[in-house]
C-alpha atoms as a PDB file:
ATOM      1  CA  UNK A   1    -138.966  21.167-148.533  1.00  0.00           C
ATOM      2  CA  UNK A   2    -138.763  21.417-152.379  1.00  0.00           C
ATOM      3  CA  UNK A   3    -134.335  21.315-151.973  1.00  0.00           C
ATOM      4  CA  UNK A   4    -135.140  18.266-149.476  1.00  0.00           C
ATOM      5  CA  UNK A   5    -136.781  16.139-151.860  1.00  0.00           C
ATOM      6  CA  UNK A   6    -134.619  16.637-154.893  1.00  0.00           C
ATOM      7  CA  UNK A   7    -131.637  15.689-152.453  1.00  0.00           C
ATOM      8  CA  UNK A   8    -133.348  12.438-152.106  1.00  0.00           C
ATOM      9  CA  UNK A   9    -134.219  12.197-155.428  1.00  0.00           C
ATOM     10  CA  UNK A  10    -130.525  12.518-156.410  1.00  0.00           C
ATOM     11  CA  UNK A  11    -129.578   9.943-153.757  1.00  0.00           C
ATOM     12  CA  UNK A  12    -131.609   7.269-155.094  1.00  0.00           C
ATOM     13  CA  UNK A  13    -130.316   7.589-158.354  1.00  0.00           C
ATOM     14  CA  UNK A  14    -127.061   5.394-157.791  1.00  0.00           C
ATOM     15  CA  UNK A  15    -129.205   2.489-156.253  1.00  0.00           C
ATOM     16  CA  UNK A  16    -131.297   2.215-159.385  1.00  0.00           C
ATOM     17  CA  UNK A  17    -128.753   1.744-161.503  1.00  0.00           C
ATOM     18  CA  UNK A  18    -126.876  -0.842-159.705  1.00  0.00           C
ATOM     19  CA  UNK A  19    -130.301  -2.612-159.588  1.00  0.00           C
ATOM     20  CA  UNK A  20    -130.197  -2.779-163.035  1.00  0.00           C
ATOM     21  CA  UNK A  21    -126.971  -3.732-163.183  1.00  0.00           C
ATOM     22  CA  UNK A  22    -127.113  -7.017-160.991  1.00  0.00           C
ATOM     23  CA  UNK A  23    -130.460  -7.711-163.378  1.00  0.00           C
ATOM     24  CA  UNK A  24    -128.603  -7.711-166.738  1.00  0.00           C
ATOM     25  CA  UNK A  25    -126.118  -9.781-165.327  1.00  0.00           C
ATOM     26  CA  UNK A  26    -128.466 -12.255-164.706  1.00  0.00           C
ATOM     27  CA  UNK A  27    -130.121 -11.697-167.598  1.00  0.00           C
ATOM     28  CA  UNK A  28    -126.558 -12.550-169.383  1.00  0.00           C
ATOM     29  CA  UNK A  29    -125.548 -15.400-166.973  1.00  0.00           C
ATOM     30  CA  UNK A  30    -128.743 -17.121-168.002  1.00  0.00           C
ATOM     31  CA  UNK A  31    -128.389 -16.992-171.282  1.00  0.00           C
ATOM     32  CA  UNK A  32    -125.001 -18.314-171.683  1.00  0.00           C
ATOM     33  CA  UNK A  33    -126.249 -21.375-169.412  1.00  0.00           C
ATOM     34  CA  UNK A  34    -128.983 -22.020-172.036  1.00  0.00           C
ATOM     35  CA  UNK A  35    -126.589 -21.702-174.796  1.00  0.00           C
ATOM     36  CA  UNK A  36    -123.673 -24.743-173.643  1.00  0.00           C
ATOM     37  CA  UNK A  37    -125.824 -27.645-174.482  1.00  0.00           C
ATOM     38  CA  UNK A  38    -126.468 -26.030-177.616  1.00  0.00           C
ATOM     39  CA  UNK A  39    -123.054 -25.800-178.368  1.00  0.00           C
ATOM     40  CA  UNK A  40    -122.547 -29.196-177.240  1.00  0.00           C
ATOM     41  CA  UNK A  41    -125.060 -30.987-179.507  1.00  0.00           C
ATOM     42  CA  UNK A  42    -123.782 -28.714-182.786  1.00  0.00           C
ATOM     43  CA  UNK A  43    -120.525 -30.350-181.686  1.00  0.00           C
ATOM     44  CA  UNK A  44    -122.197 -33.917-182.076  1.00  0.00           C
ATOM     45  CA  UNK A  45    -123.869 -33.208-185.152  1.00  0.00           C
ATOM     46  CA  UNK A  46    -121.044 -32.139-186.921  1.00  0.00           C
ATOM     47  CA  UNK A  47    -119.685 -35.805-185.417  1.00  0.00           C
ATOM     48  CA  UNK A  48    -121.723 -37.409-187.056  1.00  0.00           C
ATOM     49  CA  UNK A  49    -122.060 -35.968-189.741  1.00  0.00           C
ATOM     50  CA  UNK A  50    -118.068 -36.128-190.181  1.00  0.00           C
ATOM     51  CA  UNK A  51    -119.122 -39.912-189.321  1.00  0.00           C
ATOM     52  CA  UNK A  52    -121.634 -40.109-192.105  1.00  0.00           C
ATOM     53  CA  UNK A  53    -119.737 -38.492-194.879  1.00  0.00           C
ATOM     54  CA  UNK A  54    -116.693 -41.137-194.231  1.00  0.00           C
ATOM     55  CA  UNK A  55    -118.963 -43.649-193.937  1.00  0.00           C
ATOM     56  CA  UNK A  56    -120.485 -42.350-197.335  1.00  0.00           C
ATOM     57  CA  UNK A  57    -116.811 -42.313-198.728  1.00  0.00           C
ATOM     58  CA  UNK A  58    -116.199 -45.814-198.437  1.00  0.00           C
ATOM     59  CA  UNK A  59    -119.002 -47.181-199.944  1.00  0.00           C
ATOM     60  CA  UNK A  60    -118.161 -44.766-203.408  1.00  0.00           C
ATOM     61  CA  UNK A  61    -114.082 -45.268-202.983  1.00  0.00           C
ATOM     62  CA  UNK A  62    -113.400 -41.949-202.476  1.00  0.00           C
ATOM     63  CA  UNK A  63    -111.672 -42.562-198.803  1.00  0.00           C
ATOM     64  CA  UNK A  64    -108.334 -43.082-198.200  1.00  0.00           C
ATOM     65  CA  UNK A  65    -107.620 -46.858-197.707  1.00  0.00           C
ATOM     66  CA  UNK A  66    -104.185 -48.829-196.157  1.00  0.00           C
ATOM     67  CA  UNK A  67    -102.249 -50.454-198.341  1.00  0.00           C
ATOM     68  CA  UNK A  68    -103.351 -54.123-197.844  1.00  0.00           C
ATOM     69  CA  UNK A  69    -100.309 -56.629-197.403  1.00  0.00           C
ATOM     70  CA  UNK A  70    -100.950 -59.380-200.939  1.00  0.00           C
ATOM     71  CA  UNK A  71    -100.608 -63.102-200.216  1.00  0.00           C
ATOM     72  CA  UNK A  72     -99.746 -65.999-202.155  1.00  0.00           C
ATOM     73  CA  UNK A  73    -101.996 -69.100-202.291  1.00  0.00           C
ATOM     74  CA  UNK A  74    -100.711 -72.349-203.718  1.00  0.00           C
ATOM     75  CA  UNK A  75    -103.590 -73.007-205.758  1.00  0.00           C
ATOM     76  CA  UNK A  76    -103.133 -76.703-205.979  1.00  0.00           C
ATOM     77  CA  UNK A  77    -105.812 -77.743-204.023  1.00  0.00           C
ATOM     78  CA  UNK A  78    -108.406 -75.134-205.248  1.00  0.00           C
ATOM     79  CA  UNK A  79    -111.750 -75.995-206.459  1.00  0.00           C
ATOM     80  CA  UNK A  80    -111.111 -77.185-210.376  1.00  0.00           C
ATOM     81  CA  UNK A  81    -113.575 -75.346-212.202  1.00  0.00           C
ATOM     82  CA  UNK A  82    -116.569 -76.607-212.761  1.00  0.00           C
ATOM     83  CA  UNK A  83    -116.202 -79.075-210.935  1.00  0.00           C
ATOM     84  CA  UNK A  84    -117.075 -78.591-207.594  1.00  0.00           C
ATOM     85  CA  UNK A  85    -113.882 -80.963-206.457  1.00  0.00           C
ATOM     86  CA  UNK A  86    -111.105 -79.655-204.850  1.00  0.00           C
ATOM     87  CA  UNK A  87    -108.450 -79.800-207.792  1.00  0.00           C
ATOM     88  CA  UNK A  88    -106.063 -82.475-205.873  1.00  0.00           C
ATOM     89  CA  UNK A  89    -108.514 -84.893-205.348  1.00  0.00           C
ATOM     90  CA  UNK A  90    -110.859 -84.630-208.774  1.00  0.00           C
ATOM     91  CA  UNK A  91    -109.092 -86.818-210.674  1.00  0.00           C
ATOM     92  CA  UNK A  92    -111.677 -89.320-212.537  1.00  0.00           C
ATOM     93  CA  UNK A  93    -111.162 -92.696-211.438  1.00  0.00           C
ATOM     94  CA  UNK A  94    -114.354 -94.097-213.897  1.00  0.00           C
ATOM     95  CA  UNK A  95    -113.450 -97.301-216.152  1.00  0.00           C
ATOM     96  CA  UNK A  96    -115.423 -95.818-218.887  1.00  0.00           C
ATOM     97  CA  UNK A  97    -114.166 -96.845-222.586  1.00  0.00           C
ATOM     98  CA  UNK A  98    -111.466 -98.541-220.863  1.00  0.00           C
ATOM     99  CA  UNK A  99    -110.187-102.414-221.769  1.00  0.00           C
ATOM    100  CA  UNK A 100    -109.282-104.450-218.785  1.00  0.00           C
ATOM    101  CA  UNK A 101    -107.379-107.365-217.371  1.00  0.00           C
ATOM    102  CA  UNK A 102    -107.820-109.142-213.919  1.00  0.00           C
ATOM    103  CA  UNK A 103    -107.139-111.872-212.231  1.00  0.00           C
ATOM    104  CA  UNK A 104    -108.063-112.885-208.799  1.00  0.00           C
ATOM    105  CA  UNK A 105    -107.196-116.040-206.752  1.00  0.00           C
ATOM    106  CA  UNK A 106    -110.283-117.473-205.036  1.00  0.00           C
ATOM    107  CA  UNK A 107    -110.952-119.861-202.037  1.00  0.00           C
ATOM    108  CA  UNK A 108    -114.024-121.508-201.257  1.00  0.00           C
ATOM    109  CA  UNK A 109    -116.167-123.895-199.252  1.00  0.00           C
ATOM    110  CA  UNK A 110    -118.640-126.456-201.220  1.00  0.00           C
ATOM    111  CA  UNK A 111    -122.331-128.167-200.296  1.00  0.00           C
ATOM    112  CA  UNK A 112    -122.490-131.058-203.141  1.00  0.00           C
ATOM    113  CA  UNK A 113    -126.562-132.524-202.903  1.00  0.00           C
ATOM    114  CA  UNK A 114    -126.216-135.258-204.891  1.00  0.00           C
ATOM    115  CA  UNK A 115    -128.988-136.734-207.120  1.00  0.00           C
ATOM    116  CA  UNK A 116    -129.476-140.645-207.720  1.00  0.00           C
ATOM    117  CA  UNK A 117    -126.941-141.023-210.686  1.00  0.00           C
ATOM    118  CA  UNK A 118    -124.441-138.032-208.997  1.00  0.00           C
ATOM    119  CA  UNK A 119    -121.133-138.680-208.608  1.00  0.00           C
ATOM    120  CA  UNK A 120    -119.839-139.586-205.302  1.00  0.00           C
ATOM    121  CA  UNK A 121    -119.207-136.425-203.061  1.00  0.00           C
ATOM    122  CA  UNK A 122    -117.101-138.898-200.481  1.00  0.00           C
ATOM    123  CA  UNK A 123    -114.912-141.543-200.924  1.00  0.00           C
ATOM    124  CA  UNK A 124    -117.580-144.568-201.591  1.00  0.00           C
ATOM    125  CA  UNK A 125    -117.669-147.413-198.688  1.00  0.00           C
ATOM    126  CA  UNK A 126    -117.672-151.104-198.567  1.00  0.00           C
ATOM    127  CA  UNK A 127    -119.376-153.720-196.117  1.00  0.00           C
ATOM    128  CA  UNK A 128    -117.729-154.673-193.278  1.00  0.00           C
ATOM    129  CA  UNK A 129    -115.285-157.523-193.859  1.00  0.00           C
ATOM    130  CA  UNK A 130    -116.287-157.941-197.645  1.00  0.00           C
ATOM    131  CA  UNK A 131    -114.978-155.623-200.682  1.00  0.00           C
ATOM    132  CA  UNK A 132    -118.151-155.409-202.060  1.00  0.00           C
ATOM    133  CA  UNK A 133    -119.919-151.807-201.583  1.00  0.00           C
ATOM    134  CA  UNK A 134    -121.736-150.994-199.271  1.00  0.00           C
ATOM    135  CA  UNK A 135    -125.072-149.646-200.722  1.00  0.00           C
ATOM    136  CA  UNK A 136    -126.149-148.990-204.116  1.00  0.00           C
ATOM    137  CA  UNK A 137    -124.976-145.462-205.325  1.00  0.00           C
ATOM    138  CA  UNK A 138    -128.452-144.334-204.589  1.00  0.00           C
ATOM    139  CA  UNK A 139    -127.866-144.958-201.414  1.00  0.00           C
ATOM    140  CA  UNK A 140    -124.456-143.429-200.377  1.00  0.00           C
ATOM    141  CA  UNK A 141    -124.575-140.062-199.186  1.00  0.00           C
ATOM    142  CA  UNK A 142    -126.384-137.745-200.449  1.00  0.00           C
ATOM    143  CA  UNK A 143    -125.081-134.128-198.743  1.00  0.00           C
ATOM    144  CA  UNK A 144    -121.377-133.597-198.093  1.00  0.00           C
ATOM    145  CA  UNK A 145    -119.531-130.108-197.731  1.00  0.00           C
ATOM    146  CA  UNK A 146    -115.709-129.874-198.094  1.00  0.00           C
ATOM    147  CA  UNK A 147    -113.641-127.312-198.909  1.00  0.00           C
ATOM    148  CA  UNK A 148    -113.016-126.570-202.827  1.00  0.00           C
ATOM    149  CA  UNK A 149    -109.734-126.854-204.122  1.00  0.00           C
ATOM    150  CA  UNK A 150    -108.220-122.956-204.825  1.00  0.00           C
ATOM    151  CA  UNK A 151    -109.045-121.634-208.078  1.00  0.00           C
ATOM    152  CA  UNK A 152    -107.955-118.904-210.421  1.00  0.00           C
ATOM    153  CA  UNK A 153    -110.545-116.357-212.431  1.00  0.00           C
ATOM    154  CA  UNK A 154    -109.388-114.465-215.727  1.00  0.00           C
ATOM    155  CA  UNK A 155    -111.351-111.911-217.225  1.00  0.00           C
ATOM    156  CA  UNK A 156    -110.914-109.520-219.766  1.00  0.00           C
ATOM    157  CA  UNK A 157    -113.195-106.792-219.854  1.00  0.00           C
ATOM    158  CA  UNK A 158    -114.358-103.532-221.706  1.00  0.00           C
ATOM    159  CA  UNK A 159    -116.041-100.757-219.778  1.00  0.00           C
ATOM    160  CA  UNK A 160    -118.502 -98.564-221.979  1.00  0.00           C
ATOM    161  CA  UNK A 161    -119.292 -96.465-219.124  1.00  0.00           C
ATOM    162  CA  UNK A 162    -118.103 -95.954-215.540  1.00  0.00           C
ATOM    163  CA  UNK A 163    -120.216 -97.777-213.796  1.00  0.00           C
ATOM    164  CA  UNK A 164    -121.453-100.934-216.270  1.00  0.00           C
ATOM    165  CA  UNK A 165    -118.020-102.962-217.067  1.00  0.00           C
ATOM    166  CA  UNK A 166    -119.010-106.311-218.950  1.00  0.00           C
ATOM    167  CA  UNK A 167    -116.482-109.301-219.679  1.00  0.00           C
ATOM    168  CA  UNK A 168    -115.797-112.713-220.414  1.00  0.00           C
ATOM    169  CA  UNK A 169    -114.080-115.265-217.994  1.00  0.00           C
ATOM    170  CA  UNK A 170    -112.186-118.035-217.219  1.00  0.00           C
ATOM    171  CA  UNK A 171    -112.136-120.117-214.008  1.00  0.00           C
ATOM    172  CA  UNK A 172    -109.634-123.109-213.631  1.00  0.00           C
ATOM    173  CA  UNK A 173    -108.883-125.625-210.715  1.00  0.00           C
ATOM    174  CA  UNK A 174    -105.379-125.406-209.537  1.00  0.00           C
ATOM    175  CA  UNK A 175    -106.090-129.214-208.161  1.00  0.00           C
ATOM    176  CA  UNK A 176    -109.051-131.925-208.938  1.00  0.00           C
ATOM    177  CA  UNK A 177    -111.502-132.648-206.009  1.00  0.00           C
ATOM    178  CA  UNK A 178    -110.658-135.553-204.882  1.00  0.00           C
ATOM    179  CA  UNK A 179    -114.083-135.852-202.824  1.00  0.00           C
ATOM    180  CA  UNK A 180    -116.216-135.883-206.002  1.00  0.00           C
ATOM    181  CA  UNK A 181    -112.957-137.555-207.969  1.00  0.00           C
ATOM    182  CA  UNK A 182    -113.491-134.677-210.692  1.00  0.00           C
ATOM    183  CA  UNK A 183    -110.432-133.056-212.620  1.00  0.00           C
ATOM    184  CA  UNK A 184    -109.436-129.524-211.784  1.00  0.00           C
ATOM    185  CA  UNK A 185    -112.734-127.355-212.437  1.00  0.00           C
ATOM    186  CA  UNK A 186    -112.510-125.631-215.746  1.00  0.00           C
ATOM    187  CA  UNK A 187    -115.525-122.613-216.527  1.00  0.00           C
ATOM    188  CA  UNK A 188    -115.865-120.263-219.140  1.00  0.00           C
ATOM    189  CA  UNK A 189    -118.339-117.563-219.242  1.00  0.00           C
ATOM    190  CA  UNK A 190    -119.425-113.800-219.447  1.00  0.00           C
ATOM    191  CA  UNK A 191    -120.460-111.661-216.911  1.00  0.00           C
ATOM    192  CA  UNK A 192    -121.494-107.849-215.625  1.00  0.00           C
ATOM    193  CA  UNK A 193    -119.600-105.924-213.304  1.00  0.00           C
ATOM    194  CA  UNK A 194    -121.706-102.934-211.891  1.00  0.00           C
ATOM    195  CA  UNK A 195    -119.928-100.288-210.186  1.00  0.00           C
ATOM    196  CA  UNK A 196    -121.378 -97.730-207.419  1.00  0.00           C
ATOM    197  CA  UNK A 197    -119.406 -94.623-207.011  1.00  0.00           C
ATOM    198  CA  UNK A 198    -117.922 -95.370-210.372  1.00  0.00           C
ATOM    199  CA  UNK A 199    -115.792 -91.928-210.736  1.00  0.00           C
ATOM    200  CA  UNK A 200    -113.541 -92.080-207.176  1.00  0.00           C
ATOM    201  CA  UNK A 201    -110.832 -94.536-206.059  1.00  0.00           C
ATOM    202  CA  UNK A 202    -113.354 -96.289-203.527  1.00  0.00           C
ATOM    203  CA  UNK A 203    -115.614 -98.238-205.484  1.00  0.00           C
ATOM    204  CA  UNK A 204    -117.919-100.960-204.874  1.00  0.00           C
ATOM    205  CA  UNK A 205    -119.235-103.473-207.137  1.00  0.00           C
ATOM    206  CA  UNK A 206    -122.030-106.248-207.796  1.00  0.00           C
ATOM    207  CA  UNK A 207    -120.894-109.425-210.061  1.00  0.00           C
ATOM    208  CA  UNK A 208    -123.327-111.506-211.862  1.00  0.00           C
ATOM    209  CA  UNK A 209    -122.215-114.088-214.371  1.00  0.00           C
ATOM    210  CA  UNK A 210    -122.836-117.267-216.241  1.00  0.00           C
ATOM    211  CA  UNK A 211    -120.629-119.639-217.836  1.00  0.00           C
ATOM    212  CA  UNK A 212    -120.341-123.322-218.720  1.00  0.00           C
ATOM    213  CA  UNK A 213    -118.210-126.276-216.505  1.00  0.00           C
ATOM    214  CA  UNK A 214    -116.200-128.590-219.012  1.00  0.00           C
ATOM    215  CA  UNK A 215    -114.153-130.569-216.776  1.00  0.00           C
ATOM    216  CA  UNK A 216    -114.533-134.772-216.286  1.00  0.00           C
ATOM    217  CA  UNK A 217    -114.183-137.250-213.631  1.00  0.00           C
ATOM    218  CA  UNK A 218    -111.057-138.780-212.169  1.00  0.00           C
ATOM    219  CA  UNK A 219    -109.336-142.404-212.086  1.00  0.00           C
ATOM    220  CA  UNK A 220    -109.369-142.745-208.361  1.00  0.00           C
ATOM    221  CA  UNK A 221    -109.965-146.289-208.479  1.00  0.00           C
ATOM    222  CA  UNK A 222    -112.366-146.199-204.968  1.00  0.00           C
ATOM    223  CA  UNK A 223    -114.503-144.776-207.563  1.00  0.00           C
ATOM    224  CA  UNK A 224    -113.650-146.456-211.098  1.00  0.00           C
ATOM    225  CA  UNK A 225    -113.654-149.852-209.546  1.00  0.00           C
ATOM    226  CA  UNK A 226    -116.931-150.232-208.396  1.00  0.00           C
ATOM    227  CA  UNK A 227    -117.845-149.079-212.463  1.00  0.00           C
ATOM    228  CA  UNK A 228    -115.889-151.447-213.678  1.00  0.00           C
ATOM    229  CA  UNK A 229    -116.518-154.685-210.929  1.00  0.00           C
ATOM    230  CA  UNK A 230    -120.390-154.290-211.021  1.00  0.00           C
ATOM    231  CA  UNK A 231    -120.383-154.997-207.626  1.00  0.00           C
ATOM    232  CA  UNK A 232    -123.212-153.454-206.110  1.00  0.00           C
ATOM    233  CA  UNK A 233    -124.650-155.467-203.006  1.00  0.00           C
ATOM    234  CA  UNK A 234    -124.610-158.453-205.303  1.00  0.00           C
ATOM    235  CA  UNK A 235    -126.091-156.669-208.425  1.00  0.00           C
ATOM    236  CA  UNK A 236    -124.419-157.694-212.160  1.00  0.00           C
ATOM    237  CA  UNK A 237    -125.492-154.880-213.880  1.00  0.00           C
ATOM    238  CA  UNK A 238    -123.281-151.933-215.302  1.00  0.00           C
ATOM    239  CA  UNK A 239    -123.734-148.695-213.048  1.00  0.00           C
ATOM    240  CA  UNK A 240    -123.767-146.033-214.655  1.00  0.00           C
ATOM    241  CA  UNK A 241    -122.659-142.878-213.640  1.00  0.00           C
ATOM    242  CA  UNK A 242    -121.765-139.606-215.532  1.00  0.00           C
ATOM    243  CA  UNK A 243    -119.429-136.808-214.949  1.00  0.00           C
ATOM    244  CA  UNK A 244    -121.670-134.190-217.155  1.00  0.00           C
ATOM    245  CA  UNK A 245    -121.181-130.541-218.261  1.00  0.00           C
ATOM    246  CA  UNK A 246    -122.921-128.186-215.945  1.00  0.00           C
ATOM    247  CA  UNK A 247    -124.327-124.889-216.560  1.00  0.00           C
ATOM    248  CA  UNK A 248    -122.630-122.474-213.631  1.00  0.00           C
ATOM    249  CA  UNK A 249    -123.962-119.405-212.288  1.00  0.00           C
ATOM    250  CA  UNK A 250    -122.293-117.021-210.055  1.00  0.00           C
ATOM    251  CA  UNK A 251    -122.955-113.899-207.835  1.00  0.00           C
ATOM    252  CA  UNK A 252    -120.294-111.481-205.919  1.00  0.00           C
ATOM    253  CA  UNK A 253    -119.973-108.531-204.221  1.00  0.00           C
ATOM    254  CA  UNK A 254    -117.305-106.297-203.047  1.00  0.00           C
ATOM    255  CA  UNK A 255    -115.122-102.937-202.800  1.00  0.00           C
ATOM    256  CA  UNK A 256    -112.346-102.236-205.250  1.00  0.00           C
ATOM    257  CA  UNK A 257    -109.533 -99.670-204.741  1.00  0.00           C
ATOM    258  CA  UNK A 258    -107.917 -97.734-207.954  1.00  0.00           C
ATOM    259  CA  UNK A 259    -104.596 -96.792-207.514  1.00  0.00           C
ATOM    260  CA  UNK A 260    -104.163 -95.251-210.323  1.00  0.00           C
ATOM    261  CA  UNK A 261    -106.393 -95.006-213.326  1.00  0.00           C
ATOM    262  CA  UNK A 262    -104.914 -98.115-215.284  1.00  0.00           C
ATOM    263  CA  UNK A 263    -104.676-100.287-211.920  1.00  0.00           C
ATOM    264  CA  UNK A 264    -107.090-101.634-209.093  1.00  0.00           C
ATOM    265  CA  UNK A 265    -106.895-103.983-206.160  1.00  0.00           C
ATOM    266  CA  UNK A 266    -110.119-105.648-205.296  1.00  0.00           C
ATOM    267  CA  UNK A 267    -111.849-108.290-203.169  1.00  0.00           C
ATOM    268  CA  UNK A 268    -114.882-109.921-203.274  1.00  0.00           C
ATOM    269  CA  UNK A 269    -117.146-112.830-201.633  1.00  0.00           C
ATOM    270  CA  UNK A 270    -119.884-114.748-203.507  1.00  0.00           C
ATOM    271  CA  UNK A 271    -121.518-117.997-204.489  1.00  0.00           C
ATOM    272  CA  UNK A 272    -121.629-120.221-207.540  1.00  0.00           C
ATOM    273  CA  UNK A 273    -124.462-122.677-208.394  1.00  0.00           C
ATOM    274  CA  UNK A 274    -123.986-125.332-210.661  1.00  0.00           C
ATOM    275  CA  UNK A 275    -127.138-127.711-210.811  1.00  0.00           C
ATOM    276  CA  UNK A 276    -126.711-129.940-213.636  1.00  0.00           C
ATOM    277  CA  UNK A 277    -124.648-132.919-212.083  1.00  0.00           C
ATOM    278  CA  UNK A 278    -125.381-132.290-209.009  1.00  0.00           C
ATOM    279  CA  UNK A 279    -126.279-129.103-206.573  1.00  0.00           C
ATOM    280  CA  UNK A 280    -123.053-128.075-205.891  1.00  0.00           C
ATOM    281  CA  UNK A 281    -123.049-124.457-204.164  1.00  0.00           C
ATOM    282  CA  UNK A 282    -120.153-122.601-203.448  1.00  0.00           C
ATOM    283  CA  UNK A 283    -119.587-119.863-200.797  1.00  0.00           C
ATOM    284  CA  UNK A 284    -116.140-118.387-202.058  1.00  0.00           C
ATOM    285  CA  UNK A 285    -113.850-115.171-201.389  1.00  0.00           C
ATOM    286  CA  UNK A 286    -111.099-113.990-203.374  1.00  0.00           C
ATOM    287  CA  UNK A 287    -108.549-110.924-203.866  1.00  0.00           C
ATOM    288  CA  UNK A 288    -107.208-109.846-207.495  1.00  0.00           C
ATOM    289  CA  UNK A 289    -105.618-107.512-209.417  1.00  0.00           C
ATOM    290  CA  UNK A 290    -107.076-105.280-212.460  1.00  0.00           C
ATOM    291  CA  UNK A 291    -104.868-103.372-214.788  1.00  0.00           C
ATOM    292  CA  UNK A 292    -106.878-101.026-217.989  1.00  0.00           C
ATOM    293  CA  UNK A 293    -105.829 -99.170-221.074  1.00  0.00           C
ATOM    294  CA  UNK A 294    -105.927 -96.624-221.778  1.00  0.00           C
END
């Protein structure tokens, strides 16, 4: 009985240990499951922390950089410094300390409102079938509008900042008017030109002036001969009627264009106001020329 049960002890022995054996290797199996993601996420960490450290690299220069390819720019139409402009287009177009020159041809349209003692503003008429006048001067008409014979303004001017240029003028009649029979119109006078946008080619500009009309009447005789006949609806005495200097104010407007910064084109549209011999008002337009030094 004793022999029987060591047999069986022996016998048992083998099973044991296989037992264990199949447990340790689970045991090991486990463990090296556990341990993969591990592996895996040291991997990523020492991603990015390869990551970081170039990153870091870069921002102190320490990194290897490409060779970057150099370019050329035409600096011509760079900002000018200090100025804000791009350099092509910052050239200074002001008039300031400048001396001009300009002359302008002008066209225009007058409204003549004659007082009593005005000169005619239309050829005067007669009475039907007899060659004396028709009414007294008083009497003949009183508002006409015609156009204004073409006229020529001078000025010479001296700018002591961009955008204030004063200057003194001339304006002369290429032709009498004939409707008023007065001589070609003859002004002098001194003025204000105000500039907006004084320091570019585009410019625009407000004209004020004053000046002084000189010119006389005519010899048409449809106007000298009823002076000199007295022949007024029957009346003897001397009418008298005066041609006299007239104070003559003007306003105009408009854009100029420098080509270069001795040289303009301009253009304008206004109206003058003389009130002295008559109202006369004239709505006028005109183109010119301006040349400056230096």
């Amino acid at each position: 009985m004793r022999r029987f049960d060591m047999v069986a002890q022996v016998s048992t022995i083998p099973y044991a240990a296989r037992c264990l054996t199949i447990i340790a290797s689970a045991i090991a199996l486990s463990t090296s499951v556990s341990a993969k993601p591990e592996v895996e996420n040291d991997a990523d960490t020492e991603a990015g922390a390869s990551s970081e450290l170039s990153e870091s690299q870069v921002g102190i220069g320490t990194e290897k950089e490409e060779p970057v390819e150099e370019t050329t720019i035409d600096d011509e139409w760079l900002p000018a410094e200090g100025t804000g402009k791009e350099k092509g287009e910052g050239d200074h177009f002001g008039h300031g300390m400048q001396a001009g020159l300009r002359a302008s041809l002008i066209m225009g349209y007058r409204m003549s409102f004659r007082y009593d003692d005005s000169p005619f503003c239309r050829v005067p008429e007669r009475e039907a079938g007899s060659s004396r006048w028709k009414d007294e001067p008083k009497e003949q008409a009183k508002v006409c509008g015609f156009g204004a014979p073409a006229m020529v303004d001078v000025a010479l001017s001296f700018a002591p900042f961009d955008s204030i240029e004063p200057f003194l003028f001339g304006r002369f009649g290429l032709d009498g008017e004939s409707e008023t029979n007065t001589q070609a119109l003859r002004v002098f006078g001194a003025g204000l030109r105000i500039y907006t946008m004084s320091d570019s080619r585009f410019k625009l500009f407000v004209e004020p002036s004053v000046g002084y009309e000189t010119e006389g009447g005519g010899s048409h005789p449809d106007w000298t001969a009823p002076l000199a006949n007295s022949g007024w609806g029957g009346n003897e005495e001397d009418v008298n009627i005066e041609y006299k200097e007239n104070m003559y104010f003007h306003l105009a407007f408009g854009p100029q264009f420098d080509f270069a910064k001795g040289i303009g084109l301009y253009g304008s549209v206004g109206l003058s106001v003389a009130p002295i011999r008559a109202i006369d008002m004239t709505m006028e337009a005109g183109i010119g020329l301006q040349v400056r030094a230096p």
